[in-house]
Protein backbone atom coordinates (compact mmCIF):
# COMPACT_ATOMS: atom_id res chain seq x y z
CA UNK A 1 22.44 -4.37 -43.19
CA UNK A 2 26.20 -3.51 -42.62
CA UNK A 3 26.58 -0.47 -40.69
CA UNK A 4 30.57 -0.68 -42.20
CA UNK A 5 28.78 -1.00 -45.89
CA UNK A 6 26.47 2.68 -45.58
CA UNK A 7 29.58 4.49 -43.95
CA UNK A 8 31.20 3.23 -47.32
CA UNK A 9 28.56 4.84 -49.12
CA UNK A 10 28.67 8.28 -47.33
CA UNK A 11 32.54 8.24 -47.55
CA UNK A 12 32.26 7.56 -51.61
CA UNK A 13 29.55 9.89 -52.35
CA UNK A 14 31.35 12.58 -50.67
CA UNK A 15 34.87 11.60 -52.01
CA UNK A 16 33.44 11.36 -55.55
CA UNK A 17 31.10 14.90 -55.74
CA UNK A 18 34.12 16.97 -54.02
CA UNK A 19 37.13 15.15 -56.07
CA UNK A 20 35.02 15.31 -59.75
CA UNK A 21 32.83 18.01 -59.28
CA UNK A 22 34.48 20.17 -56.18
CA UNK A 23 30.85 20.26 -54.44
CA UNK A 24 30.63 19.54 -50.88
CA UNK A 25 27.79 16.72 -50.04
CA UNK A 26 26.02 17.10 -46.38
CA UNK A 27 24.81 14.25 -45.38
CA UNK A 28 21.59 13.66 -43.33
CA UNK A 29 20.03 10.74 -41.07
CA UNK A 30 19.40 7.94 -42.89
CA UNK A 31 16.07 5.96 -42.48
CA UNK A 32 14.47 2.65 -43.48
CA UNK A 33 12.96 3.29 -47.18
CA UNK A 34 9.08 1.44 -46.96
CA UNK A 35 7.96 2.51 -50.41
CA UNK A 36 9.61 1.34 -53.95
CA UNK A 37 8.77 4.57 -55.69
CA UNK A 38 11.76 6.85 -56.13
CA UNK A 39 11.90 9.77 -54.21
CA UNK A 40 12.65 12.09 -57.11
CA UNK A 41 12.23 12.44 -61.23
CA UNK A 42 16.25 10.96 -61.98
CA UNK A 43 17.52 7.70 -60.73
CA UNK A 44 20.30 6.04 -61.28
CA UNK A 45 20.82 2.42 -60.59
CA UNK A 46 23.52 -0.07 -60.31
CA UNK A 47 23.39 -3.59 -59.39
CA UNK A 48 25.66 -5.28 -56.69
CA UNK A 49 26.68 -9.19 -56.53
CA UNK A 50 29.15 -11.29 -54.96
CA UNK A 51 29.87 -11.01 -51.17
CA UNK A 52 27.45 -8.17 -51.48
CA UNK A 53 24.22 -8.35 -53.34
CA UNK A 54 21.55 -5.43 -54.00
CA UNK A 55 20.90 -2.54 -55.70
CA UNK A 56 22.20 1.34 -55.32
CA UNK A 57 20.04 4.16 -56.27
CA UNK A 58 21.08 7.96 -56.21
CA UNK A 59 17.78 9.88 -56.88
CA UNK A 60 18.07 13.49 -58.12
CA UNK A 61 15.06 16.54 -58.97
CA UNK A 62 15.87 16.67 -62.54
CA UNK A 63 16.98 20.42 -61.90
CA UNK A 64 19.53 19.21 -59.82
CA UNK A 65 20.48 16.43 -62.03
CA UNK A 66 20.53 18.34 -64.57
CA UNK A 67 23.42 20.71 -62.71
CA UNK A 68 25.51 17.75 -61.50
CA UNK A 69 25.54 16.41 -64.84
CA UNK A 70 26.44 19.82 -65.96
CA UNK A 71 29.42 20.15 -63.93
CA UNK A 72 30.92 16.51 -64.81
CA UNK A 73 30.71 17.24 -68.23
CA UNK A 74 31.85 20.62 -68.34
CA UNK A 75 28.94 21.44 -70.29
CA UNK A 76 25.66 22.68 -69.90
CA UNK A 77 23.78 19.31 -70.15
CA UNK A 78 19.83 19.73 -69.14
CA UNK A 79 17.57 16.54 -69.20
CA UNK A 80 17.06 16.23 -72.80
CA UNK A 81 20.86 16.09 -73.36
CA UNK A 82 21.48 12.88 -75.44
CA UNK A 83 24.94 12.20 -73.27
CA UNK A 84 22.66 13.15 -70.40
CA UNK A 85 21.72 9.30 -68.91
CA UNK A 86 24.98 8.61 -69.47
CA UNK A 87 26.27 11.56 -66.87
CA UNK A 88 24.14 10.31 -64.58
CA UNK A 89 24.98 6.20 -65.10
CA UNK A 90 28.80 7.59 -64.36
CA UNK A 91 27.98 9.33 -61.61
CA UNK A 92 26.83 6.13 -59.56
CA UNK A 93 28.90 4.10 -61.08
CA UNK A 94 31.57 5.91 -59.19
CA UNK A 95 29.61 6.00 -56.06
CA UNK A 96 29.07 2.44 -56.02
CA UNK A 97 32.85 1.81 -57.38
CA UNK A 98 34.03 4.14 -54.54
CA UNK A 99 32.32 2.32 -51.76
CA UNK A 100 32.67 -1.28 -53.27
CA UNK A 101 36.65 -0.33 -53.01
CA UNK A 102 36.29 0.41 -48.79
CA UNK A 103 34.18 -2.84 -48.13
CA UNK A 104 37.24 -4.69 -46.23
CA UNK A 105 38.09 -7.30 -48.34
CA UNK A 106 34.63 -8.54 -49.32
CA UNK A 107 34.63 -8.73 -52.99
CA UNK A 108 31.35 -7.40 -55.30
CA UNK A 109 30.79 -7.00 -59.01
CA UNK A 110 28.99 -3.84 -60.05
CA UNK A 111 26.51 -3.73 -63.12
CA UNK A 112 26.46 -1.72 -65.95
CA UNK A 113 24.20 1.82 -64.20
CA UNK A 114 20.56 2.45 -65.60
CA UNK A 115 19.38 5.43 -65.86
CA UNK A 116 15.07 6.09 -65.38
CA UNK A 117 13.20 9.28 -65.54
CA UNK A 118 9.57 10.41 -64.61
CA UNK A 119 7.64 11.56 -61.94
CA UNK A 120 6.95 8.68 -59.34
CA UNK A 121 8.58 5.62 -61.27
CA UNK A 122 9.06 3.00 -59.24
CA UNK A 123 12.81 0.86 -58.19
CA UNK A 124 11.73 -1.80 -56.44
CA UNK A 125 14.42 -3.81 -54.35
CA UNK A 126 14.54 -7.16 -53.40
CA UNK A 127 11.97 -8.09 -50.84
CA UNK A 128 14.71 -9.95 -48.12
CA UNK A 129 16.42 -6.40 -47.98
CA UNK A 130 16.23 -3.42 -46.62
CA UNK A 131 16.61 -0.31 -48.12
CA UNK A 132 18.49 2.47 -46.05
CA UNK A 133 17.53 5.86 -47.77
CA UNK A 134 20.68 8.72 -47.33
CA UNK A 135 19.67 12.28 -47.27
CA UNK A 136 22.44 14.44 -49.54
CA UNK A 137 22.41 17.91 -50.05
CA UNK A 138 24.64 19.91 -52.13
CA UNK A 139 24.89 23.78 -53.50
CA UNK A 140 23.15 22.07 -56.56
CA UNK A 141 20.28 20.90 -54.71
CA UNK A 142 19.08 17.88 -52.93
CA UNK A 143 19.26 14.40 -53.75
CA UNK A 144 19.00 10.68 -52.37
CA UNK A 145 21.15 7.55 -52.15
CA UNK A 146 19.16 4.65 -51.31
CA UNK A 147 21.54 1.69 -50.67
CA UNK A 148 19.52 -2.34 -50.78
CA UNK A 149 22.50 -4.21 -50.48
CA UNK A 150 23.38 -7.44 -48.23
CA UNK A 151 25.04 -9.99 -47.71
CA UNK A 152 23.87 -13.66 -49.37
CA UNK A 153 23.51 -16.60 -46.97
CA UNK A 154 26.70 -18.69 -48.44
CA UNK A 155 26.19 -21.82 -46.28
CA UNK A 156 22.53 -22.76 -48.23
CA UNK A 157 24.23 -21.81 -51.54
CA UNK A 158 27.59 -24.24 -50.38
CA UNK A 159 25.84 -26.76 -48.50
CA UNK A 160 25.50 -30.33 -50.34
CA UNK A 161 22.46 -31.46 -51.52
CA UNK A 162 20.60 -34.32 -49.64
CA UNK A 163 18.14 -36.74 -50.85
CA UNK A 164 19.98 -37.72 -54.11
CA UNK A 165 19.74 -40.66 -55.99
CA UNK A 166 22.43 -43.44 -55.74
């Protein structure tokens, strides 16, 4: 995986929770994920293709979630919020936006964010890619970006085929 690509991610995430929600995010180490199941009971997920393909995850405790969310909307907005999901889709939809912009020229398309709550669901990742797990912690609480993204082999998708009928 891009070193260049997770810096992204750790500039965006920080950019976006100080700029729209004036909380400062401390970053930790990040490690190699091994597991699919999400490290918390909130996920958000975007999808990544073009020059970059993968998935983005920012995993939240739903208290925390629930106080993020709160401070986006400007109103109190626990779990059970119908505009909740929504909160949440925006928030890593301008993660992923953020860091997509700071890529150097390599151009992705981001998916419309999913939202998935419960104690140990599961957001599996493609098998060919890692996924890099990023510590966060705020005055809100603690939370996780877990970035699968790489970047496709374009000389098998460009090559010509062989072995064609004439």
């Amino acid at each position: 995986m891009d070193q260049q690509c997770i810096k992204a991610f750790v500039t965006s995430i920080r950019n976006v929770f100080q700029t729209m929600m004036q909380l400062e995010v401390r970053v930790g180490a990040p490690t190699l994920k091994d597991t699919a199941q999400a490290p918390n009971d909130v996920s958000g997920i975007i999808g990544m293709s073009g020059d970059i393909v993968g998935t983005v995850v920012i995993s939240f405790p739903e208290a925390t979630a629930s106080r993020v969310a709160s401070i986006l909307a400007g109103t109190d907005m626990p779990a059970s919020h119908p505009d909740f999901p929504d909160a949440i889709g925006e928030i890593v939809n301008m993660v992923t936006g953020g860091a997509k912009a700071l890529f150097g020229g390599r151009k992705a398309s981001i998916s419309c964010p999913s939202v998935v709550r419960g104690a140990g669901h599961v957001v599996a990742s493609p098998k060919d890619t890692p996924c890099i797990s990023i510590p966060c912690s705020t005055d809100c609480g603690d939370f996780v970006i877990e970035v699968a993204i790489r970047v496709p082999n374009t000389a098998a998708q460009t090559a010509p085929a062989t072995g064609a009928a004439a």
